[in-house]
C-alpha atoms as a PDB file:
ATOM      1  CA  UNK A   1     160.520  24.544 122.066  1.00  0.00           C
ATOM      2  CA  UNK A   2     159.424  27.937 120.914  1.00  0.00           C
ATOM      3  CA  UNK A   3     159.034  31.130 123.352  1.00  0.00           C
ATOM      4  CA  UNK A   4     155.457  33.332 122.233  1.00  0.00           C
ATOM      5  CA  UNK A   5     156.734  36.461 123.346  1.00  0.00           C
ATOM      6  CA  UNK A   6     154.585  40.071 122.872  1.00  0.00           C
ATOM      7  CA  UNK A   7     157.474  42.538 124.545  1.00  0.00           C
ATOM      8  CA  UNK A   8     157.194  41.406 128.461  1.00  0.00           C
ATOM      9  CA  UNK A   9     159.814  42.256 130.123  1.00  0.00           C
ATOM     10  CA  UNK A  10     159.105  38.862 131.955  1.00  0.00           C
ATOM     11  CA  UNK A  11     159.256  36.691 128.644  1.00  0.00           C
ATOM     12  CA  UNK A  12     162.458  38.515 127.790  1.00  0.00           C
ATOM     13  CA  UNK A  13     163.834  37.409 131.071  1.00  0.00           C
ATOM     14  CA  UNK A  14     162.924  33.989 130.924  1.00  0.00           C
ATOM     15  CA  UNK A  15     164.042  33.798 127.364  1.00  0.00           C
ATOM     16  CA  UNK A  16     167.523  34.680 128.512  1.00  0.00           C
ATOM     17  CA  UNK A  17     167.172  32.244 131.238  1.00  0.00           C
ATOM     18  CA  UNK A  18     166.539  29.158 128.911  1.00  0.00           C
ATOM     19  CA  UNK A  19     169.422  29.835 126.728  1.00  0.00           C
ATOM     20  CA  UNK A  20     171.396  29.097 129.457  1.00  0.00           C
ATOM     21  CA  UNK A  21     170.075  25.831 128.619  1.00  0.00           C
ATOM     22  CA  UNK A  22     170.148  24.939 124.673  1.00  0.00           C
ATOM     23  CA  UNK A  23     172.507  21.602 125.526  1.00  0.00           C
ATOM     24  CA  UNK A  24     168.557  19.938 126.736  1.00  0.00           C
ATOM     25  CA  UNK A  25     166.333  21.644 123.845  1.00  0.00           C
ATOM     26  CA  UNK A  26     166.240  23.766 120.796  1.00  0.00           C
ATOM     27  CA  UNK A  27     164.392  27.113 121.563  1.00  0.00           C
ATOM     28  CA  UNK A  28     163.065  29.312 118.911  1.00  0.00           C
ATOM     29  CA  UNK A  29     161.560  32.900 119.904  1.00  0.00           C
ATOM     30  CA  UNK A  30     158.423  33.910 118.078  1.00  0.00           C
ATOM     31  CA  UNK A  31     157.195  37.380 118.525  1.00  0.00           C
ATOM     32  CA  UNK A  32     153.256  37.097 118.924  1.00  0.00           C
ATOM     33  CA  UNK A  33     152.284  40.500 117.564  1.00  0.00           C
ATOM     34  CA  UNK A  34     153.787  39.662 114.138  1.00  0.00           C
ATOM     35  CA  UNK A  35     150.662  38.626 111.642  1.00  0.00           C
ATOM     36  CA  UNK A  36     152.740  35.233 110.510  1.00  0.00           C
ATOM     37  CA  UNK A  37     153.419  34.699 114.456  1.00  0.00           C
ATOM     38  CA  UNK A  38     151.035  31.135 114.635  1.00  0.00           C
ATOM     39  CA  UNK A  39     152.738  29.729 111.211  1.00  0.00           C
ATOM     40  CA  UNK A  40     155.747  30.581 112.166  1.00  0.00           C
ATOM     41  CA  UNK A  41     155.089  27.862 115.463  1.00  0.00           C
ATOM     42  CA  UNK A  42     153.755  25.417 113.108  1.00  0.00           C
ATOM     43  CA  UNK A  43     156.215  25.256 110.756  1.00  0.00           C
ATOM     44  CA  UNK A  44     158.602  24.947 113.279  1.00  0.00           C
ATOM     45  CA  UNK A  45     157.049  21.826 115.143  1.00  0.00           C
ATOM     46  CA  UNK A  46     157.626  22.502 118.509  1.00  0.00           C
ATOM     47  CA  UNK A  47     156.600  19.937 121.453  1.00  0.00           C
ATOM     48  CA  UNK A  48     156.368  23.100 123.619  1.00  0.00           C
ATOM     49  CA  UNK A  49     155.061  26.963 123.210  1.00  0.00           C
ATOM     50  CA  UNK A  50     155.615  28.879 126.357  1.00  0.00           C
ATOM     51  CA  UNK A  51     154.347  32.263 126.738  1.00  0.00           C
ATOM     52  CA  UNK A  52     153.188  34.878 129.408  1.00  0.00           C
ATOM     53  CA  UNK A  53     149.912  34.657 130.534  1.00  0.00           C
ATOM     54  CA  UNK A  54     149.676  37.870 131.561  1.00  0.00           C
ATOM     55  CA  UNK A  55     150.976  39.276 128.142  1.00  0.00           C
ATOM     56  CA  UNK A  56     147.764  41.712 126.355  1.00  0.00           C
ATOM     57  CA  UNK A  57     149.343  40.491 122.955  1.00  0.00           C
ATOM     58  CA  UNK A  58     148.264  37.385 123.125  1.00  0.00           C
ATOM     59  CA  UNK A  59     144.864  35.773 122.213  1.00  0.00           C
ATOM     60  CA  UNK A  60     143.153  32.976 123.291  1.00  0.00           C
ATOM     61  CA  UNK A  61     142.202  31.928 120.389  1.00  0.00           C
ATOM     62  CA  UNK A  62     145.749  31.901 118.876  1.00  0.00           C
ATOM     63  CA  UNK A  63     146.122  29.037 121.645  1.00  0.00           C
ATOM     64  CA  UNK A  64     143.430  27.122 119.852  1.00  0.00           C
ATOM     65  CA  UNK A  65     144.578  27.732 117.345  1.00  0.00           C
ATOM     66  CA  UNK A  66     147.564  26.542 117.735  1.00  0.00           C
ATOM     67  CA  UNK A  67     146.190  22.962 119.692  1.00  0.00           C
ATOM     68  CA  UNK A  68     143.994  22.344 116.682  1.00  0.00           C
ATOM     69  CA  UNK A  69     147.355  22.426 114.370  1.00  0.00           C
ATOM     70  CA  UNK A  70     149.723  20.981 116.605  1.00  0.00           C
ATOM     71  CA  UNK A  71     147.812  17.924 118.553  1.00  0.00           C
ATOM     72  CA  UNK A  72     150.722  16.779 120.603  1.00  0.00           C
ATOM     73  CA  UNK A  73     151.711  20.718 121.720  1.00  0.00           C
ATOM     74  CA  UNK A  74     151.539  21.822 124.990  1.00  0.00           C
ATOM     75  CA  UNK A  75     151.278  25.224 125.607  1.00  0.00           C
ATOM     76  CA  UNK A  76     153.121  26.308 129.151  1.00  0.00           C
ATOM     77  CA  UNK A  77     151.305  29.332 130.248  1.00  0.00           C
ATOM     78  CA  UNK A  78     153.603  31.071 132.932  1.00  0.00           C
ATOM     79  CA  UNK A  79     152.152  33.384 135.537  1.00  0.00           C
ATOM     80  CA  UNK A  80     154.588  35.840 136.877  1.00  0.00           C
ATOM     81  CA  UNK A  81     152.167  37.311 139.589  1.00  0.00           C
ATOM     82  CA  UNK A  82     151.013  34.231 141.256  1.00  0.00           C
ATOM     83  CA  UNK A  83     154.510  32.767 140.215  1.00  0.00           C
ATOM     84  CA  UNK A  84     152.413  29.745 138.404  1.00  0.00           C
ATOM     85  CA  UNK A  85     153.037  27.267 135.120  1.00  0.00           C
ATOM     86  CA  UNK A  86     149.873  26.345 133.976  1.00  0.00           C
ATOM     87  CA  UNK A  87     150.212  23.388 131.068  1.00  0.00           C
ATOM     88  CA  UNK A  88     147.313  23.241 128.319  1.00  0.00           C
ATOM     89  CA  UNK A  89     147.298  20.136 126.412  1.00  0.00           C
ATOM     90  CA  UNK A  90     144.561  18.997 123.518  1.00  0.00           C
ATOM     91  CA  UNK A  91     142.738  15.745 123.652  1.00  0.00           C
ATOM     92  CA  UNK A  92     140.174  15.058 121.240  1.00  0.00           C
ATOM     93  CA  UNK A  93     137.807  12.196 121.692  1.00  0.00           C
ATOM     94  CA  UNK A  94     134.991  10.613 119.653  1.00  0.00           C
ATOM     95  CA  UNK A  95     131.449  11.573 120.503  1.00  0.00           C
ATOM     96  CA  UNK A  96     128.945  11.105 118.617  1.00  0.00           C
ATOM     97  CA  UNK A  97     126.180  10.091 121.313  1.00  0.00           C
ATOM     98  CA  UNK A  98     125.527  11.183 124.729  1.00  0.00           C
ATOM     99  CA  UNK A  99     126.634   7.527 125.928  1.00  0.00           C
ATOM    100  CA  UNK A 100     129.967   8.623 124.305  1.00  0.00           C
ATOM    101  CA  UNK A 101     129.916  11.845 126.123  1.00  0.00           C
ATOM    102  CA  UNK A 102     129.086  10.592 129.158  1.00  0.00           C
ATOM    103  CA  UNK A 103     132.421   7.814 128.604  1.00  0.00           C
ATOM    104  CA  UNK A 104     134.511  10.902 128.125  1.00  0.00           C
ATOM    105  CA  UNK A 105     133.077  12.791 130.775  1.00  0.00           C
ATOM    106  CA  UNK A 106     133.951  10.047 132.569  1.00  0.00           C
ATOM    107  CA  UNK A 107     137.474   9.594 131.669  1.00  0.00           C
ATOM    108  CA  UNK A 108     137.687  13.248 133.611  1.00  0.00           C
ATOM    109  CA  UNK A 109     137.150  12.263 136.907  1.00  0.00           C
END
């Protein structure tokens, strides 16, 4: 598991919290305004990124980015304000009709 963190007081918190916990996961800390930040995740092959939602440091296309290299990730978006964990998760389907499209349209209901 790897903690995005961009200098939140909240992220540093919760970062201290979960090493309370390192018997149930490995935790790595990444600091998102460093330039090597999303390699750093990937070469660490984390099944989880968590980071603050709320945190100006942090892109949303760095969370693509990250989706697209990592498949199985899921990214745990915490909210401190509306005290909310919002997962992201990738799926990629094949579509190369609108029948297909419509199929995984489908599968979204």
């Amino acid at each position: 598991m790897v903690v995005l963190r961009g200098g939140s007081l909240f992220t540093e918190g919760v970062t201290r919290r979960l090493q309370d916990h390192l018997d149930k996961f490995d935790l790595k800390v990444v600091d998102a305004r460093r330039c090597d930040a999303i390699a750093q995740i990937v070469a660490a092959q984390p099944t989880a990124v968590i980071l603050d939602d709320s945190d100006p440091s942090l892109e949303e296309d760095s969370i693509k980015q990250l989706l697209v290299a990592l498949p199985c990730l899921k990214v745990v978006c915490l909210n401190p304000a509306l005290a909310q964990v919002q997962v992201i998760q990738w799926e990629q389907q094949q579509a190369s009709e609108v029948r297909d499209l419509v199929r995984v349209l489908g599968l979204l209901d």
